[in-house]
Protein backbone atom coordinates (compact mmCIF):
# COMPACT_ATOMS: atom_id res chain seq x y z
CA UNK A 1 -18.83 -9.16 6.65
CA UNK A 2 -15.01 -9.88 7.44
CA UNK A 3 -16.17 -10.31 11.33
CA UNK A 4 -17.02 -7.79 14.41
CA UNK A 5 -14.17 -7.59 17.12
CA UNK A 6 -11.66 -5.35 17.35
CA UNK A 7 -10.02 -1.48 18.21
CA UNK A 8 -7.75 0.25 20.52
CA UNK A 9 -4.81 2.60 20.79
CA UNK A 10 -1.75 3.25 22.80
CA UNK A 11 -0.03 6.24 25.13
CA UNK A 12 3.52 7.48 24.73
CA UNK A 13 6.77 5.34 25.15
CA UNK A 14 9.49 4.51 22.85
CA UNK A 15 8.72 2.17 20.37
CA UNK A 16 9.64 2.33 17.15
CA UNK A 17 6.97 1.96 14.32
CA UNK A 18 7.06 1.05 10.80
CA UNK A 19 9.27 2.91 7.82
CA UNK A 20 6.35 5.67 7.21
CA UNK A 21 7.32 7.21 10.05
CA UNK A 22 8.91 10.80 9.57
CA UNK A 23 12.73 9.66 10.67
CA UNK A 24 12.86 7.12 8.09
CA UNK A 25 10.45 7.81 5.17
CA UNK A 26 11.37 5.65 2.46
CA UNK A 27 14.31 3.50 1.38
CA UNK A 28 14.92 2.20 5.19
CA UNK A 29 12.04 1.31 5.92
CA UNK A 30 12.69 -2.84 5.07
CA UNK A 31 16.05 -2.41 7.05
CA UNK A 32 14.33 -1.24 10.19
CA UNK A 33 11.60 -3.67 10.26
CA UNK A 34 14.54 -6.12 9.90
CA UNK A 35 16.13 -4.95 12.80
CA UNK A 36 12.43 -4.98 15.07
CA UNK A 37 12.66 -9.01 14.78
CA UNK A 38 11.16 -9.35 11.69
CA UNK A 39 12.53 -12.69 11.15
CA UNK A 40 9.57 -15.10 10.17
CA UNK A 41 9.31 -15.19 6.51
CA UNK A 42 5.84 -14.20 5.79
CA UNK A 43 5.98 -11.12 8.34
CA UNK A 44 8.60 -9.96 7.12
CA UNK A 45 6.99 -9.73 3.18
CA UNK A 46 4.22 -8.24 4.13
CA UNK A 47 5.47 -5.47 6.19
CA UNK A 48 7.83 -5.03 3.79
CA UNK A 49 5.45 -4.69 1.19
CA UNK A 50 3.37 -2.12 3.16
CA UNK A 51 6.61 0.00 4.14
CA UNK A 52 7.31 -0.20 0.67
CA UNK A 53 3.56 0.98 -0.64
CA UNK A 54 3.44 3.61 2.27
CA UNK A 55 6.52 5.61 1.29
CA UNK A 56 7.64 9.47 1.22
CA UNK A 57 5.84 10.09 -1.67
CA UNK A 58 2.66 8.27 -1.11
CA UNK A 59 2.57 10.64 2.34
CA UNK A 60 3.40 13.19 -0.21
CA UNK A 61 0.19 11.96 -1.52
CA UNK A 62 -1.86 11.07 0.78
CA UNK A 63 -1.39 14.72 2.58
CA UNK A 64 -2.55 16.57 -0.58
CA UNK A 65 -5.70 14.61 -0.38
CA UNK A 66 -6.25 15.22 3.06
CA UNK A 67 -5.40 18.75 2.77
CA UNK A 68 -2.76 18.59 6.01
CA UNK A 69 0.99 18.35 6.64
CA UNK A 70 3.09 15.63 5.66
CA UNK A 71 3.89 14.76 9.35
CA UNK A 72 -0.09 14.86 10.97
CA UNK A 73 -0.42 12.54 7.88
CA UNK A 74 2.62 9.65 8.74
CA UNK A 75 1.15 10.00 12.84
CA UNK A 76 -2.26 8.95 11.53
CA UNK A 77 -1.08 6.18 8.96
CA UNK A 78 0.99 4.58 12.20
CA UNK A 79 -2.11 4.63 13.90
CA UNK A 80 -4.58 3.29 11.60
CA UNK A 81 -2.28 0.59 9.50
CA UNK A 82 -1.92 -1.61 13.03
CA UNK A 83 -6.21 -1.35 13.10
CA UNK A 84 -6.48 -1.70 9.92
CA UNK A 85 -4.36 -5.17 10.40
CA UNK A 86 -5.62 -6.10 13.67
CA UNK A 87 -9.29 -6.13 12.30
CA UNK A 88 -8.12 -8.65 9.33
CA UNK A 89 -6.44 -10.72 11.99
CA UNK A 90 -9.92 -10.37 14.10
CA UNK A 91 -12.00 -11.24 11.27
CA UNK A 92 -9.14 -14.51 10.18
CA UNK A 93 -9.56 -16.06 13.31
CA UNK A 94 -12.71 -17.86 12.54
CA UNK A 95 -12.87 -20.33 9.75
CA UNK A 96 -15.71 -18.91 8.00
CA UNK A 97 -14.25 -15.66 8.48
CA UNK A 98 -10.87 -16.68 7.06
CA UNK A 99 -12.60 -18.35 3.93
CA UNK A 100 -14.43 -14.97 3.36
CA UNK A 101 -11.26 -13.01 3.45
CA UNK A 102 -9.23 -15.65 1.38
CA UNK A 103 -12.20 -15.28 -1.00
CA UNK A 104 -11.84 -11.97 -1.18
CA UNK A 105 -8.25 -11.63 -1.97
CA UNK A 106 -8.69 -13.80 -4.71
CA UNK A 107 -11.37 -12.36 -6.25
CA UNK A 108 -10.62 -8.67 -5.95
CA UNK A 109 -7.29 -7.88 -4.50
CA UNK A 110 -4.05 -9.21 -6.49
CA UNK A 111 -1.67 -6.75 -5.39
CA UNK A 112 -1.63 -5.03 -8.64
CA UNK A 113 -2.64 -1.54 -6.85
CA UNK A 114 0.72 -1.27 -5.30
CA UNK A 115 2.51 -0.86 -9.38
CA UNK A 116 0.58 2.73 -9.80
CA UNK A 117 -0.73 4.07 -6.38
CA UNK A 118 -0.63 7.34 -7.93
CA UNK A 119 -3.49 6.90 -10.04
CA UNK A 120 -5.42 4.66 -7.14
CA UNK A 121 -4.78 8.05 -4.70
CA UNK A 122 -6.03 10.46 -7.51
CA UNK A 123 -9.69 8.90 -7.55
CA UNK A 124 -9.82 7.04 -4.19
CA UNK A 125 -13.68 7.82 -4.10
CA UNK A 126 -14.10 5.73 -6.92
CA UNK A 127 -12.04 2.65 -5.01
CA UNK A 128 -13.41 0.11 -2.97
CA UNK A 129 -12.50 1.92 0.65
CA UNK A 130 -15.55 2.32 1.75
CA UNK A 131 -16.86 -1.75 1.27
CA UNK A 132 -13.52 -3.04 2.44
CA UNK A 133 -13.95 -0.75 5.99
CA UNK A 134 -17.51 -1.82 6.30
CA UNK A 135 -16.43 -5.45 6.26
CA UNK A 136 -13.58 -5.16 8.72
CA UNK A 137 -15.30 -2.73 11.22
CA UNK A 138 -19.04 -3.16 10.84
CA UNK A 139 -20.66 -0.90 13.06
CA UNK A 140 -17.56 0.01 14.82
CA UNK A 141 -16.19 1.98 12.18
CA UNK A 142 -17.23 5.52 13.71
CA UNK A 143 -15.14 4.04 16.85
CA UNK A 144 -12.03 3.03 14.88
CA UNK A 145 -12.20 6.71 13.57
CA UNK A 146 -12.13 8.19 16.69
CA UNK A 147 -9.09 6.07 17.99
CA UNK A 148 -7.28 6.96 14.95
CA UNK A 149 -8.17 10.24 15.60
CA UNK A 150 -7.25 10.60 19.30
CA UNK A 151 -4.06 8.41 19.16
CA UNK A 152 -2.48 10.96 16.00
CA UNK A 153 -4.06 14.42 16.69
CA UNK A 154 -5.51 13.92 12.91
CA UNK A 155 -8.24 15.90 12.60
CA UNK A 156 -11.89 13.10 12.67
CA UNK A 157 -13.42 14.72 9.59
CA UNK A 158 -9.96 13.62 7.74
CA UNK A 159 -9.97 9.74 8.98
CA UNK A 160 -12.61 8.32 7.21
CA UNK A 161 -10.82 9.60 4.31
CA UNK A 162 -7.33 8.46 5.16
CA UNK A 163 -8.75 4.76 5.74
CA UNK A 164 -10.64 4.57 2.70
CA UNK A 165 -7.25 5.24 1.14
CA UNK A 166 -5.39 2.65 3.29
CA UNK A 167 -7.78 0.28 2.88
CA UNK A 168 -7.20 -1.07 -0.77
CA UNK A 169 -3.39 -0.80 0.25
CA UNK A 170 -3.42 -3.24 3.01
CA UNK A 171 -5.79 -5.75 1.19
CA UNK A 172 -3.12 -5.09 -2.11
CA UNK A 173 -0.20 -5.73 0.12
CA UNK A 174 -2.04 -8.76 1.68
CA UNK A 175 -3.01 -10.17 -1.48
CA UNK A 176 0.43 -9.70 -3.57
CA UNK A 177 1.48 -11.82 0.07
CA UNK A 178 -0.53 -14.49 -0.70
CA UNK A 179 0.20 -14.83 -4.12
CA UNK A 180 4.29 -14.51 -3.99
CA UNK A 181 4.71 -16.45 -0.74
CA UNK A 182 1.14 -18.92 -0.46
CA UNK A 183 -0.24 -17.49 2.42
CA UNK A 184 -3.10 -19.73 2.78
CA UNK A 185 -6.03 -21.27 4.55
CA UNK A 186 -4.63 -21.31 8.81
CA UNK A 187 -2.10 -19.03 7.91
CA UNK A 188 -4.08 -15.48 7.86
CA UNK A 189 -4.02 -15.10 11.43
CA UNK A 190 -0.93 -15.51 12.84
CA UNK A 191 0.26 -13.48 9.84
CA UNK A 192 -1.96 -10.50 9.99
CA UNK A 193 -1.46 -10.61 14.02
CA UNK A 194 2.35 -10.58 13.86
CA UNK A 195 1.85 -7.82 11.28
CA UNK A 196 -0.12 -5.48 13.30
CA UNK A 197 2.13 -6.15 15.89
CA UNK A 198 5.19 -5.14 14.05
CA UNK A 199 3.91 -2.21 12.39
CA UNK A 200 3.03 -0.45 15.72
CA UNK A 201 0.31 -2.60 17.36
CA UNK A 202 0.93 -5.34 19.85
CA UNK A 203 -0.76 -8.23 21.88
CA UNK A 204 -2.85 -5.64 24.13
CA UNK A 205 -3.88 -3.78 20.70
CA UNK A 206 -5.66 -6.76 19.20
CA UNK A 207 -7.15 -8.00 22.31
CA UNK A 208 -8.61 -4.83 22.90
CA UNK A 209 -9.92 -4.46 19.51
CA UNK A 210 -11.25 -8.26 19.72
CA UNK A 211 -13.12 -7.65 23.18
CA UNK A 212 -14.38 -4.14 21.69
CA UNK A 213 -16.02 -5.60 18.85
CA UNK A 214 -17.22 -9.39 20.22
CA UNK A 215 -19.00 -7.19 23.17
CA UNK A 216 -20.00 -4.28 20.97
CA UNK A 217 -18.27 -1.41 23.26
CA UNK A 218 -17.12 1.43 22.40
CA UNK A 219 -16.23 4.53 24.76
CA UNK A 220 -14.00 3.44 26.77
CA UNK A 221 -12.36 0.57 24.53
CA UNK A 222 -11.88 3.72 21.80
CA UNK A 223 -10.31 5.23 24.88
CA UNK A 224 -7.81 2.32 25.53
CA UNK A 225 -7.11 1.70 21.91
CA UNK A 226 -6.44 5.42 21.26
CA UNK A 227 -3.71 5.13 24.29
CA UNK A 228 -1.93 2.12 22.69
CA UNK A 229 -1.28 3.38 19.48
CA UNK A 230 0.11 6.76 20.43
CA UNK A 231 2.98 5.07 21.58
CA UNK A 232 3.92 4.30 18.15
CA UNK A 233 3.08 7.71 16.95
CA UNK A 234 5.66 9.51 15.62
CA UNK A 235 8.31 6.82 16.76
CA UNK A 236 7.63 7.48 20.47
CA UNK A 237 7.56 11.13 20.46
């Protein structure tokens, strides 16, 4: 298992999320993470590289899958990419837990996803989203869910869907990282942590999402998460 400790979400304020959202849904998107303090090298690739992955026509995508709008679809991908990176960070932070993600990377996740998403979004079901979410969330994956689902108004029946198709993404993005810019053995953490931050998350988010899954909560953590995150939804709508 990729580790057990982490969820949360966040309620209204300005903040500014990553390039999926619905005011800048494709080519900006490495500009305005550049302009959110972006600056450290490694950050800055593999936001780029998601912003880049989780463009207008992925959403375009994404939403037929789902069977909803474009815009319910880019709320819910704000929400869930920062949980989705927060649990990676979570499960990094040990050293066992680090060599197991490491592992996997190199085994299963070279980036090469990202060249034809497409075809990967076409036939999710037959992907590995549904291993990859059991490793990062355990038995808190019904709670991540539901704070994906209460931060973005996204109907719960269409998360577990949309996160099986993030899923491969993220570990794609992470993995290309690795390989073009050695992200290594101590480095997974601070990475994946400044990542989540940037892309919607921040310092409250992961702690939340650590204490949530180290103690095994859920109610009121989902509730606390859930808050967090909507503050990136929709760019602070």
């Amino acid at each position: 298992m990729l580790g057990d400790n982490w969820l949360r979400s966040h309620a209204s304020g300005p903040k500014r999320a990553m390039g999926f959202q619905r005011i800048c849904p494709h080519d900006c998107t490495l500009e305005a993470m550049r302009t959110q303090g972006g600056s450290e090298e490694g950050i800055m690739d593999l936001t780029g590289l998601l912003n880049s992955a989780l463009n207008s026509d992925t959403i375009r995508r994404i939403s037929q899958q789902l069977g909803v709008d474009e815009g319910a679809t880019s709320d819910a991908i704000q929400a869930a990419v920062p949980m989705l990176l927060g649990g990676l960070a979570n499960q990094s932070a040990s050293q066992s837990g680090e060599a197991s993600l490491l592992g996997a990377l190199d085994r299963d996740h070279d980036g090469s996803i990202l060249d034809d998403l497409g075809e990967f979004l076409g036939d999710y079901l037959s992907g590995r989203g549904a291993g990859i979410l059991g490793h990062i969330f355990g038995a808190q994956e019904g709670a991540v869910e539901r704070g994906v689902s209460q931060a973005s108004g996204l109907d719960l029946s269409k998360v577990g869907p949309l996160l099986m198709m993030l899923a491969p993404i993220v570990m794609g993005a992470l993995g290309r990282a690795r390989r073009e810019e050695g992200i290594g053995a101590g480095d997974l953490p601070r990475e994946l942590g400044n990542a989540a931050k940037q892309t919607g998350g921040d310092q409250g988010l992961l702690g939340a999402l650590s204490s949530m899954f180290d103690m095994n909560r859920d109610g009121s953590a989902v509730d606390d998460i859930a808050g967090m995150l909507s503050r990136a939804v929709g760019g602070g709508r």
